[in-house]
Protein backbone atom coordinates (compact mmCIF):
# COMPACT_ATOMS: atom_id res chain seq x y z
CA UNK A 1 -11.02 -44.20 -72.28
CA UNK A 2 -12.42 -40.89 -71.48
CA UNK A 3 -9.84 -38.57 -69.39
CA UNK A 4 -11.25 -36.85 -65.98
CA UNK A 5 -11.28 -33.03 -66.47
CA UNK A 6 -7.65 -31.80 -65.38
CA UNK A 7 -6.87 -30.80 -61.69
CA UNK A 8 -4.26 -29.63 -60.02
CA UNK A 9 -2.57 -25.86 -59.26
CA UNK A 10 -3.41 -25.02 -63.31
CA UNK A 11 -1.76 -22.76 -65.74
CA UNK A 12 2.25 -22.70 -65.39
CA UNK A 13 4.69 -20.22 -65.99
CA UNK A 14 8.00 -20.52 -64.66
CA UNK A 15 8.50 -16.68 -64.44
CA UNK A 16 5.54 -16.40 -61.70
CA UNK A 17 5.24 -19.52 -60.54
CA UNK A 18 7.06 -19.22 -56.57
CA UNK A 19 8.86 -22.99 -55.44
CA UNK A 20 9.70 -23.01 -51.93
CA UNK A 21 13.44 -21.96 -50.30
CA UNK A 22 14.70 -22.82 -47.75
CA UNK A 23 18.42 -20.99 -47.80
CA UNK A 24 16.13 -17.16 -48.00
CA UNK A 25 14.92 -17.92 -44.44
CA UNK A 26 18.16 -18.45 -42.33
CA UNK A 27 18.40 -14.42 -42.16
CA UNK A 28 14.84 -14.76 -40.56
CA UNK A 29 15.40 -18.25 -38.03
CA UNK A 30 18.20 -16.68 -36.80
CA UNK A 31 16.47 -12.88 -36.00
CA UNK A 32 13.50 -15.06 -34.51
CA UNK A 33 11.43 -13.36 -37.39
CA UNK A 34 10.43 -16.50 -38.57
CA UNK A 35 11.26 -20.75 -37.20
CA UNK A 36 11.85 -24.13 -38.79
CA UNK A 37 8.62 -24.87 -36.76
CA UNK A 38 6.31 -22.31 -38.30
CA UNK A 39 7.78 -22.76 -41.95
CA UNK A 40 7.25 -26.95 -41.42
CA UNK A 41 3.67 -26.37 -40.29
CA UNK A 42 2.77 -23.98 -43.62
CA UNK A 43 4.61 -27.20 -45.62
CA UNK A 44 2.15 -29.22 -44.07
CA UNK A 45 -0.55 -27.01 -45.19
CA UNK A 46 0.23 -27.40 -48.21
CA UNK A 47 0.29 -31.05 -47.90
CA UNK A 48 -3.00 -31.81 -46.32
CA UNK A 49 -4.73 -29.06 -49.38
CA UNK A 50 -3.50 -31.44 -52.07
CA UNK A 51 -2.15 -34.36 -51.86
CA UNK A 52 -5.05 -36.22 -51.93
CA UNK A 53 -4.67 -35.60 -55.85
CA UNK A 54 -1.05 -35.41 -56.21
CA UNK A 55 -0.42 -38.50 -53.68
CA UNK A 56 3.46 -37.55 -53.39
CA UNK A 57 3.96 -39.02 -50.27
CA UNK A 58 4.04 -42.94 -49.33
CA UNK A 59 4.32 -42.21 -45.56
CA UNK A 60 4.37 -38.96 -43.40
CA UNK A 61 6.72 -39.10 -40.20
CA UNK A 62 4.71 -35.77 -38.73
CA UNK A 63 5.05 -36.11 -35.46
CA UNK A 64 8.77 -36.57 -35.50
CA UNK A 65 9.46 -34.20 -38.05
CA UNK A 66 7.94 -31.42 -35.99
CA UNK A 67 10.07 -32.75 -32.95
CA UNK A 68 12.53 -32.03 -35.11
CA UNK A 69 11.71 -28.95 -36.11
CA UNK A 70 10.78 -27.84 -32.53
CA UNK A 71 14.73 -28.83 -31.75
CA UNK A 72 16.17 -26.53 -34.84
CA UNK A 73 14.08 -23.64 -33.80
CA UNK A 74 15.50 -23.76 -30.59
CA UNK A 75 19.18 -24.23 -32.17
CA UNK A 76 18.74 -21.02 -34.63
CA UNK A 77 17.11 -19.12 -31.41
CA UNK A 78 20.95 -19.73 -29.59
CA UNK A 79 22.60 -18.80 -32.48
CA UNK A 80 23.53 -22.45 -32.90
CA UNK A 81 22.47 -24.37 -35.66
CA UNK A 82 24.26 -27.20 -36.87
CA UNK A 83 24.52 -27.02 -40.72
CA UNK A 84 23.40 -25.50 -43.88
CA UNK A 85 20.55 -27.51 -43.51
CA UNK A 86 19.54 -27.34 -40.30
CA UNK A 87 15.31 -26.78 -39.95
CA UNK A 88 15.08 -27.74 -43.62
CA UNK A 89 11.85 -29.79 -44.58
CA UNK A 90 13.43 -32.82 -46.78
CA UNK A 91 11.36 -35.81 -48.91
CA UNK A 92 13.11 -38.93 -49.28
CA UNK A 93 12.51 -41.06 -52.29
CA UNK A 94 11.09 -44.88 -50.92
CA UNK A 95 14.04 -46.42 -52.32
CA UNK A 96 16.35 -44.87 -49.53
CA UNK A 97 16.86 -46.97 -46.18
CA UNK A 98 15.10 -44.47 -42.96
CA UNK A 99 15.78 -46.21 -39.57
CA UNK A 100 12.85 -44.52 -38.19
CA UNK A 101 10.47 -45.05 -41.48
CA UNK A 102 9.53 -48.28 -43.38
CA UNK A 103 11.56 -48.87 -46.81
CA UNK A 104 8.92 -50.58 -49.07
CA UNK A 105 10.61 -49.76 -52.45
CA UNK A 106 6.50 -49.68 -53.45
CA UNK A 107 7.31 -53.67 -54.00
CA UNK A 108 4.57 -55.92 -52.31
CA UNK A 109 7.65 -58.56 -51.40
CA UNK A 110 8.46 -55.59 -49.10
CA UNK A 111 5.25 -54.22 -47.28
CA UNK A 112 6.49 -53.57 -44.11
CA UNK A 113 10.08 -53.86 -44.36
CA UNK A 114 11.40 -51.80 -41.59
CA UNK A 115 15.59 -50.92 -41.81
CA UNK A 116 17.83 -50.57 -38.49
CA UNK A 117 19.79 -48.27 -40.69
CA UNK A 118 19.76 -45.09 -42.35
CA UNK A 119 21.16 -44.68 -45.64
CA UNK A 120 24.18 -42.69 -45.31
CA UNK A 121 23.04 -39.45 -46.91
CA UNK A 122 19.89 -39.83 -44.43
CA UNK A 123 22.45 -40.13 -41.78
CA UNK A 124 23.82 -37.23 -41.69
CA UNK A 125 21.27 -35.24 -43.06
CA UNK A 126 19.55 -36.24 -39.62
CA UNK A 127 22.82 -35.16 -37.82
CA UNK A 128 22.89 -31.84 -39.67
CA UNK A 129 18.90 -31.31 -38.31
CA UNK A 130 17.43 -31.77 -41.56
CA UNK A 131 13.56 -32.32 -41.10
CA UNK A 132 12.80 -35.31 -42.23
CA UNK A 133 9.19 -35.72 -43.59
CA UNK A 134 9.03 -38.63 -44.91
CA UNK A 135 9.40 -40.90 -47.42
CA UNK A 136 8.06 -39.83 -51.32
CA UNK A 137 6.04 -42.44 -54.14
CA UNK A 138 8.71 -44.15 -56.47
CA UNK A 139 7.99 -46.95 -59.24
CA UNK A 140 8.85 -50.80 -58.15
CA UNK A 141 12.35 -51.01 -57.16
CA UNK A 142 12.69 -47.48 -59.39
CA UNK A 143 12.09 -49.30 -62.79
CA UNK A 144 9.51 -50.05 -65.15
CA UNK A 145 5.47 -49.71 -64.17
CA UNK A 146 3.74 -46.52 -62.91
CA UNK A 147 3.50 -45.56 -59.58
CA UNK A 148 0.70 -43.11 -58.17
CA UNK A 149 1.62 -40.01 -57.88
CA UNK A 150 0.33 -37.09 -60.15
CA UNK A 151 1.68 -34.20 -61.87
CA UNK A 152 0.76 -31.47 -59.93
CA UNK A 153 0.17 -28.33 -62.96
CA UNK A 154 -2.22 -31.76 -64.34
CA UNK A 155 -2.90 -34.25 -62.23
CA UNK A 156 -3.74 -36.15 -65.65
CA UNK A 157 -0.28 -36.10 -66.79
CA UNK A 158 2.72 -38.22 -65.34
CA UNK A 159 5.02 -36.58 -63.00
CA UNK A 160 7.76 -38.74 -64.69
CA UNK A 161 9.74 -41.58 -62.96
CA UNK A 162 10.94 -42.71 -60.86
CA UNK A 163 11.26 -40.06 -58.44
CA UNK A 164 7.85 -39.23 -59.05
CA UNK A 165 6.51 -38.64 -55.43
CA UNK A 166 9.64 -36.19 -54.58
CA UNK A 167 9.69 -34.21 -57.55
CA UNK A 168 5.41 -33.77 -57.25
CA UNK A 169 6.18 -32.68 -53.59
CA UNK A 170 8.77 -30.14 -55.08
CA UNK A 171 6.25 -28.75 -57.83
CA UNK A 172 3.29 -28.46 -55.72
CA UNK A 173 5.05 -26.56 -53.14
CA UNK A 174 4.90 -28.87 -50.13
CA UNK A 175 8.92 -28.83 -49.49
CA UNK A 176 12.21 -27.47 -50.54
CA UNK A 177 14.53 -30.14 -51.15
CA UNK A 178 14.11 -33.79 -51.41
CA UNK A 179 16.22 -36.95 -52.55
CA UNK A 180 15.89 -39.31 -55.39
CA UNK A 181 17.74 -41.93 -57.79
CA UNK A 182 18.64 -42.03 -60.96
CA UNK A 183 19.79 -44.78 -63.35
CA UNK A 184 18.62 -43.48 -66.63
CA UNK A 185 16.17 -40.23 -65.81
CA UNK A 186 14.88 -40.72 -62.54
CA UNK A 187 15.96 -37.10 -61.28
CA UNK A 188 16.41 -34.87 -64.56
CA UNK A 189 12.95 -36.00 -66.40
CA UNK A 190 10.55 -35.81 -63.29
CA UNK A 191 12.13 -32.61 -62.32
CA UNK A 192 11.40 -31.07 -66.06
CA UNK A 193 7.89 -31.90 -65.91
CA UNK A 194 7.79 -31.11 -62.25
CA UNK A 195 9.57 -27.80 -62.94
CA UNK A 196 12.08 -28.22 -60.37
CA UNK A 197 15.33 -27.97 -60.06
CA UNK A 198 17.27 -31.38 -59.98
CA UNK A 199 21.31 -32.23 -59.64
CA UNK A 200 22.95 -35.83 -61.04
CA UNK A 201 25.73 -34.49 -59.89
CA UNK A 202 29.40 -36.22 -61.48
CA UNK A 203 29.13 -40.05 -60.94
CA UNK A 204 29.83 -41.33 -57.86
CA UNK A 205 30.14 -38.03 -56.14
CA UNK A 206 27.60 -38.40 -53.87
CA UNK A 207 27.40 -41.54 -51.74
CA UNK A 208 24.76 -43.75 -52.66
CA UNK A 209 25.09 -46.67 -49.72
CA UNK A 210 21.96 -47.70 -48.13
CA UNK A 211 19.33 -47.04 -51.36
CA UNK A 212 18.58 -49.21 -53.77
CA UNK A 213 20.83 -49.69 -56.74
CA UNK A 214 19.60 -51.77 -59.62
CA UNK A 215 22.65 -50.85 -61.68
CA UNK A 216 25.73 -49.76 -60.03
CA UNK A 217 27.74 -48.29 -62.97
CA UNK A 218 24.69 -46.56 -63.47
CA UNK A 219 22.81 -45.18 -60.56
CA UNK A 220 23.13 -42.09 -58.64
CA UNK A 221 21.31 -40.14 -55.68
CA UNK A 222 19.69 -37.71 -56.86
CA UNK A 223 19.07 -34.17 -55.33
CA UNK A 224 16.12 -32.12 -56.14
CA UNK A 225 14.90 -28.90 -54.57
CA UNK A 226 12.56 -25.55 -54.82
CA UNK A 227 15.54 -23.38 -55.78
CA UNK A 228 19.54 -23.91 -57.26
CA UNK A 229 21.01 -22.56 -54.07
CA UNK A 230 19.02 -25.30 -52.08
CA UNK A 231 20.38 -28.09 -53.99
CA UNK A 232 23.99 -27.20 -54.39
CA UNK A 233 23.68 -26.57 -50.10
CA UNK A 234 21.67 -30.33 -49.83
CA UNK A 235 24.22 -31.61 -52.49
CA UNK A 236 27.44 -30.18 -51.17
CA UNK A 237 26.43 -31.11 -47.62
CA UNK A 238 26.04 -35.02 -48.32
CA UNK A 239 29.11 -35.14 -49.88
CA UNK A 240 31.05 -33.22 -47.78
CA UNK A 241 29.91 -35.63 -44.43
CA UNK A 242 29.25 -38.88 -46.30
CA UNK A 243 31.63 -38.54 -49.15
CA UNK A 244 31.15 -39.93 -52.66
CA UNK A 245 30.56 -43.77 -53.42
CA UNK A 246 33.76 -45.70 -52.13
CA UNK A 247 36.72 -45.01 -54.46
CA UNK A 248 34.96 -41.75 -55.54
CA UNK A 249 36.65 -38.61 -54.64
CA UNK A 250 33.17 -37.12 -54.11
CA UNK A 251 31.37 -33.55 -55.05
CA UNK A 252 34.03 -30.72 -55.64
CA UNK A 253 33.13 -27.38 -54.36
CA UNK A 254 32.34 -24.69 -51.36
CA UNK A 255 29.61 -25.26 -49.06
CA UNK A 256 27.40 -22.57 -49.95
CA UNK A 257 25.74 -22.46 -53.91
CA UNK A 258 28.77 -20.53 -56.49
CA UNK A 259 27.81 -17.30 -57.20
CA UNK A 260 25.83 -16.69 -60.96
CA UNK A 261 28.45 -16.95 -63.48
CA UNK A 262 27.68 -16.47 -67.38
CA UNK A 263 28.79 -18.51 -69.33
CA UNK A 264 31.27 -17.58 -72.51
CA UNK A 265 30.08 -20.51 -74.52
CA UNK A 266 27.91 -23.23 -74.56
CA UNK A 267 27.33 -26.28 -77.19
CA UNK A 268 23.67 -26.84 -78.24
CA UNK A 269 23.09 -30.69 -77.70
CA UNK A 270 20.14 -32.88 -79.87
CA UNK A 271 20.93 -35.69 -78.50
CA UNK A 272 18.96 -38.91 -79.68
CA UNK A 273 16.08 -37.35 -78.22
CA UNK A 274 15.24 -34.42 -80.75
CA UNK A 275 13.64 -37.03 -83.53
CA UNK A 276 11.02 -37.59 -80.86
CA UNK A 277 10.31 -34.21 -79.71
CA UNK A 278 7.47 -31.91 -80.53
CA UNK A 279 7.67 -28.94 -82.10
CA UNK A 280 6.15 -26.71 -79.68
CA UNK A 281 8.97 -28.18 -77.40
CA UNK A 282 11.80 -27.36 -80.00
CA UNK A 283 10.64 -24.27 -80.81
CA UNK A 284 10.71 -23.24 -76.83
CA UNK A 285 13.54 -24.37 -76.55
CA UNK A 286 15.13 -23.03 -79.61
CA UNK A 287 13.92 -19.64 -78.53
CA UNK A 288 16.15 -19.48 -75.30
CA UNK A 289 19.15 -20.55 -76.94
CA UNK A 290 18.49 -17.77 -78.86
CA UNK A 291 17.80 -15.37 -75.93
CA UNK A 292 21.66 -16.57 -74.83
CA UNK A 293 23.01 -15.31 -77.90
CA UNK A 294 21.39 -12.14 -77.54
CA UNK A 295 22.80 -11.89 -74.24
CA UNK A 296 26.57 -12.55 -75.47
CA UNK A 297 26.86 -16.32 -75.45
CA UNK A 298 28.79 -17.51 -77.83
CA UNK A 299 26.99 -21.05 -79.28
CA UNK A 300 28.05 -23.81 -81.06
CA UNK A 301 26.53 -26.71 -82.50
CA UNK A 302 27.00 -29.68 -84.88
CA UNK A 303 26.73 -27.38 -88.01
CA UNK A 304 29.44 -25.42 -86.39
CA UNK A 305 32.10 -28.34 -85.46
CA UNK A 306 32.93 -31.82 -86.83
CA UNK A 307 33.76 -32.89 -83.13
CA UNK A 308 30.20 -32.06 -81.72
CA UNK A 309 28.80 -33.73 -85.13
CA UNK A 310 31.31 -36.63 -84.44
CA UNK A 311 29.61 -36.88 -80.70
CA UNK A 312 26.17 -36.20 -81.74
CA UNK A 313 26.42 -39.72 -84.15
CA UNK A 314 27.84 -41.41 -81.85
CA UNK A 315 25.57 -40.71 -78.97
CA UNK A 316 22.28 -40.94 -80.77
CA UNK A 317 22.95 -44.45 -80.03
CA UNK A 318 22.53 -43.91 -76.16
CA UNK A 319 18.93 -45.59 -76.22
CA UNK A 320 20.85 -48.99 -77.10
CA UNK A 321 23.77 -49.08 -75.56
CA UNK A 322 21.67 -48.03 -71.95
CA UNK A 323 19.75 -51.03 -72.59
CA UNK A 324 22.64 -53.03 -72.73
CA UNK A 325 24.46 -51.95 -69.66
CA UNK A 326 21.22 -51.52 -67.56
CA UNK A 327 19.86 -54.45 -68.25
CA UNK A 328 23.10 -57.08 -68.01
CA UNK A 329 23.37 -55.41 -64.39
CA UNK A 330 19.54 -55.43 -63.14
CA UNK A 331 19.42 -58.73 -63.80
CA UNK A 332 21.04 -59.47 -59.81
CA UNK A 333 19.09 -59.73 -57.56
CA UNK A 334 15.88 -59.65 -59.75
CA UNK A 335 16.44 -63.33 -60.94
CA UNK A 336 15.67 -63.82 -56.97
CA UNK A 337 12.97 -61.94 -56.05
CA UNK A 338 11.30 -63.40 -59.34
CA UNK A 339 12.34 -67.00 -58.21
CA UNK A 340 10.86 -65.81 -54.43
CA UNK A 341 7.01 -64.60 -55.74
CA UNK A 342 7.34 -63.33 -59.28
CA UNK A 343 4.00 -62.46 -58.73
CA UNK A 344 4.67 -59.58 -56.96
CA UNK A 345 7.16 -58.47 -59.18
CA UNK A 346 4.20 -55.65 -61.77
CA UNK A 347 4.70 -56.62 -65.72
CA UNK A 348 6.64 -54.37 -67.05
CA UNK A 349 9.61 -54.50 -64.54
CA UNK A 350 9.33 -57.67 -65.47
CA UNK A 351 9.88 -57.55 -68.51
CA UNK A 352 12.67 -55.32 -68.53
CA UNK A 353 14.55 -58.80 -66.41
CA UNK A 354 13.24 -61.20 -69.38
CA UNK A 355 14.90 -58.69 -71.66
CA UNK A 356 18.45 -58.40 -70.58
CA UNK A 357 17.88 -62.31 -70.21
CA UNK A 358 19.77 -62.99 -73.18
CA UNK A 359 22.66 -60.31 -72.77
CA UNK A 360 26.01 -61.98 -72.90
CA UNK A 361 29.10 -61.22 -71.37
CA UNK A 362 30.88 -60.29 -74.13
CA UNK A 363 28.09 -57.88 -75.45
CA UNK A 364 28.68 -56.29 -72.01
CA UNK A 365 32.52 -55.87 -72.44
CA UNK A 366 31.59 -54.57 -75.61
CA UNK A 367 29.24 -51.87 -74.08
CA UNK A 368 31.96 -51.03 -71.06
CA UNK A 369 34.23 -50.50 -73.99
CA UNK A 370 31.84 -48.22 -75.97
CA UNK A 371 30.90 -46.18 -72.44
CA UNK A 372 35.21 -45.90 -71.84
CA UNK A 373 35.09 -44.15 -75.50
CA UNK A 374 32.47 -42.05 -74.60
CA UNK A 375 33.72 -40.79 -71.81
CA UNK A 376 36.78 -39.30 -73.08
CA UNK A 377 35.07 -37.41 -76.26
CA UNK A 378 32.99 -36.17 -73.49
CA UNK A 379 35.26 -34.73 -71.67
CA UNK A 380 37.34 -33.50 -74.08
CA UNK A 381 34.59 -31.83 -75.58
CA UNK A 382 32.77 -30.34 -73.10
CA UNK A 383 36.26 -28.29 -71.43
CA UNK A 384 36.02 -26.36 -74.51
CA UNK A 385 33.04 -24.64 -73.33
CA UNK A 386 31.19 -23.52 -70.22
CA UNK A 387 28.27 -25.94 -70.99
CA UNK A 388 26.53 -28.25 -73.13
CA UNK A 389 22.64 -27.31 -73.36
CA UNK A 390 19.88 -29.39 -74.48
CA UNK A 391 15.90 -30.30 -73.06
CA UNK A 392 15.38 -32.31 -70.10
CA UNK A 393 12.98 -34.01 -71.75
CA UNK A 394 11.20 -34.45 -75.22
CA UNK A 395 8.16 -32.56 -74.26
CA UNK A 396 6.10 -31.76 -70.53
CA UNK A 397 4.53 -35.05 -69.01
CA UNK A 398 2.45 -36.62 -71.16
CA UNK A 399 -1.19 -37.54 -70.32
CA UNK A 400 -1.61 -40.55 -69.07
CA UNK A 401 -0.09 -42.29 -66.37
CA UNK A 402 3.07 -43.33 -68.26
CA UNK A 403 6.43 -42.50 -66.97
CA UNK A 404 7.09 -40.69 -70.44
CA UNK A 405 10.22 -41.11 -72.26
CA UNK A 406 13.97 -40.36 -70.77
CA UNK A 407 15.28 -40.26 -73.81
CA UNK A 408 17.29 -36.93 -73.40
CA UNK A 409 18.89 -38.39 -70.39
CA UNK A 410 20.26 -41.44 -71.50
CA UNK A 411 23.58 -40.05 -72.73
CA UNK A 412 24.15 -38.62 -69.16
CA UNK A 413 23.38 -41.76 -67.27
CA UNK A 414 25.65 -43.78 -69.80
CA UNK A 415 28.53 -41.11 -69.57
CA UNK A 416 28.14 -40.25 -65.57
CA UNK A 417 28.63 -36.67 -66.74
CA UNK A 418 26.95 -33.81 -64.10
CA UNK A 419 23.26 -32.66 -65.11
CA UNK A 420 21.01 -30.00 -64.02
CA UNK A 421 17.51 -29.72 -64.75
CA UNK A 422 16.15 -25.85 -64.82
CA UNK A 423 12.62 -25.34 -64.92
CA UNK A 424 12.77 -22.87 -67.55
CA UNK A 425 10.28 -23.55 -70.09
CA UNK A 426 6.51 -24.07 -70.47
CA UNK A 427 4.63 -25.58 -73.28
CA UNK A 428 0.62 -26.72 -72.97
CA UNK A 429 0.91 -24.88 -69.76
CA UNK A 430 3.36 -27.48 -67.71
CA UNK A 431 6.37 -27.30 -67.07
CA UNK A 432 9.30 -28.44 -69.44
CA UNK A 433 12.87 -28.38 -68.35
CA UNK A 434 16.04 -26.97 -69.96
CA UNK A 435 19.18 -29.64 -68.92
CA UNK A 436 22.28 -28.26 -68.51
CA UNK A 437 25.49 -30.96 -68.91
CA UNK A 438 29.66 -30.40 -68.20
CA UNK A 439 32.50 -32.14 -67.73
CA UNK A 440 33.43 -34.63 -64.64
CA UNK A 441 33.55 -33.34 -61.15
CA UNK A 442 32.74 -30.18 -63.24
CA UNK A 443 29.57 -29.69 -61.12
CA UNK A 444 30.21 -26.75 -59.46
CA UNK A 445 30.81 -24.31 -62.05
CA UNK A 446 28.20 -26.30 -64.12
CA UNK A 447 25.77 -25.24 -61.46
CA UNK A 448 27.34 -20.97 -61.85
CA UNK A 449 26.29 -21.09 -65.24
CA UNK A 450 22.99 -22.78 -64.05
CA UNK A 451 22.44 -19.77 -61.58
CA UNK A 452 23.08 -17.34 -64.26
CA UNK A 453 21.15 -19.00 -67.20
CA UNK A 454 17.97 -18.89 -65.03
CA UNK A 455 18.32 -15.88 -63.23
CA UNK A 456 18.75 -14.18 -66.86
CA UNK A 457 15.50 -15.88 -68.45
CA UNK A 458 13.27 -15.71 -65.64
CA UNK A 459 14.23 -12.08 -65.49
CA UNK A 460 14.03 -11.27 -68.90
């Protein structure tokens, strides 16, 4: 099939390209020099210019957000707003209960499903005077088949999945921060070829009540935004008021984003995803490591250490042992909705149910086992150094509509580990992102050494 010419905002480099902020404006809503209201209305701009090709956005609550936006303007004109994130313009994945929004999950068995609750994040980001916008394009219940949305460098390619709608939003420029999901890439790989930044923070750390989980030793929420300060604020926030999952002790850190740190030593990661990356990719990626060691960064990797070879085996078989825990867990309550109109369920989500089918419980056990062992070579690992580093994802969104492949992110999910996606990189012109991994509840200073990493590249 013949490909339409490409579209979109064009040629990418992550050293020019501006994302929007939110936390550089508070100086100017407080001085009156700028308001919530005004910076809203240029979001929605931006908006109505493109995303009639990018299609981000499932539904758009504009009337309410401005209301909203009217009432933080006021707020910061008495000196008084309520939070960090008071004013600020926020996208909320479609998989994430709104009270005053329809939930739809992009699953015709619910068209029209309207909550009477908010999710708890959405809770009190709506007490903190958050703007909320509206709700952004995900995949079918987050897994399997394509959704809509567009990359926006290429509206060819595949903005990744499934927080495809919020992470589009966040590369075209129509928002600063947004929420997702993410159960095996859904926030790291969209936001690498969204070139955006994107937190799964520790597991459990943020509280994930009220969106959908397909996989609950797997899923997180996911927190995406324009700059690293804005998602450590959105990040820290949600935790802070809502907590972590019950029985987590939830995100560790101050309120405000840590200040740059540089990092003394970092381990260079493969993963199981460098066999399936392309070399314009590795050698991008290759040449920022080396641009760390220039810079004084001591880095290891397996040639260097029989532990990080010892992890590096062992890992490679993430791809497997995902499959295994993912799909023994989806199956509930997919058996139902198939047994209710498995018609409406698309093929490949399907599939994915027919799959873990035959998974028995003791291959599960097994796999709980394997994850436990994981785990603590992580950790142990990873507190001998300031960082593990390794791609986001095996190249920039493909062309095509597939989700492309979350290979690098596997590991993560499996481990529940803290990851940062930093749009660092470019290769064919899109973005690519450079994913940054620690230790648990290690987020914080994960996120220092993610300040300083990309403040030193995209300066130098």
């Amino acid at each position: 099939m013949e490909l339409e010419p490409a579209t979109g905002i064009g040629s990418y480099d992550p050293k020019s390209y501006k994302l929007l902020s939110f936390h550089d404006q508070w100086g100017k809503f407080l001085s009156g020099d700028d308001t919530p209201r005004a910076y809203l209305e240029r979001c929605l701009e931006v908006i109505d210019r493109c995303d009639d090709e990018v299609k981000a956005w499932e539904y758009r609550n504009t009337e309410p957000a401005r209301a909203m936006a009217d009432a933080a303007t006021k707020r910061y004109a008495d000196g008084k707003p309520l939070s960090p994130v008071d004013g600020m313009p926020i996208g909320l994945k479609d998989l994430i209960e709104t009270v005053d929004m329809p939930t739809e999950y992009n699953c015709e068995l619910f068209k029209g499903n309207q909550p009477i609750r908010d999710a708890i994040s959405v809770y009190y980001l709506r007490k903190g005077g958050a703007v909320l916008l509206g709700k952004t394009v995900t995949v079918t219940l987050g897994g399997g088949d394509p959704c809509k949305s567009r990359n926006p460098f290429d509206t060819r390619r595949t903005p990744g999945g499934s927080s495809a709608g919020s992470c589009a939003a966040l590369g075209a420029a129509m928002i600063p921060g947004a929420l997702g999901t993410h159960a095996r890439g859904s926030t790291i790989r969209p936001s690498s070829f969204c070139g955006v930044y994107g937190l799964k923070a520790t597991f459990g750390a943020l509280n994930r009540q009220g969106s959908y989980s397909a996989a609950h030793s797997l899923d997180h929420l996911g927190v995406m935004a324009g700059s690293i300060e804005d998602m450590w604020i959105m990040a820290r926030y949600i935790s802070e008021h809502a907590g972590g999952d019950p029985g987590h002790p939830g995100l560790y850190g101050g309120r405000m984003a840590p200040e740059p740190k540089k990092p003394a030593r970092m381990i260079v990661l493969e993963t199981a995803g460098w066999a399936a990356t392309d070399n314009a990719s590795k050698a991008a990626f290759l040449d920022l490591v080396r641009k760390l060691a220039d810079a004084g960064v001591e880095i290891y990797t397996r040639e260097d250490d029989p532990a990080i070879e010892a992890y590096e085996s062992e890992t490679a078989n993430s791809p497997e042992l995902w499959r295994q825990l993912y799909r023994f867990e989806m199956r509930w309550p997919m058996y139902q909705y198939l047994d209710y109109d498995s018609d409406k369920i698309p093929p490949r989500l399907k599939a994915g149910v027919q799959e873990g089918a035959g998974l028995t419980q003791a291959e599960y056990r097994t796999a709980l086992v394997q994850r436990a062992h994981w785990r603590n070579t992580h950790d142990e690992l990873a507190r001998r150094c300031d960082g593990m580093i390794t791609l986001s994802s095996p190249g920039p969104g493909p062309i095509g509509i597939d989700q492309g492949s979350a290979i690098y992110n596997e590991s993560s999910s499996i481990i529940g580990m803290p990851a940062i996606s930093l749009p660092l990189l470019s290769v064919e012109d899109v973005p690519l992102g450079v994913q940054l991994q620690g230790y648990s509840d290690g987020d914080e200073a994960l996120t220092a050494s993610g300040r300083w990493i990309s403040q030193y590249i995209l300066n130098s």
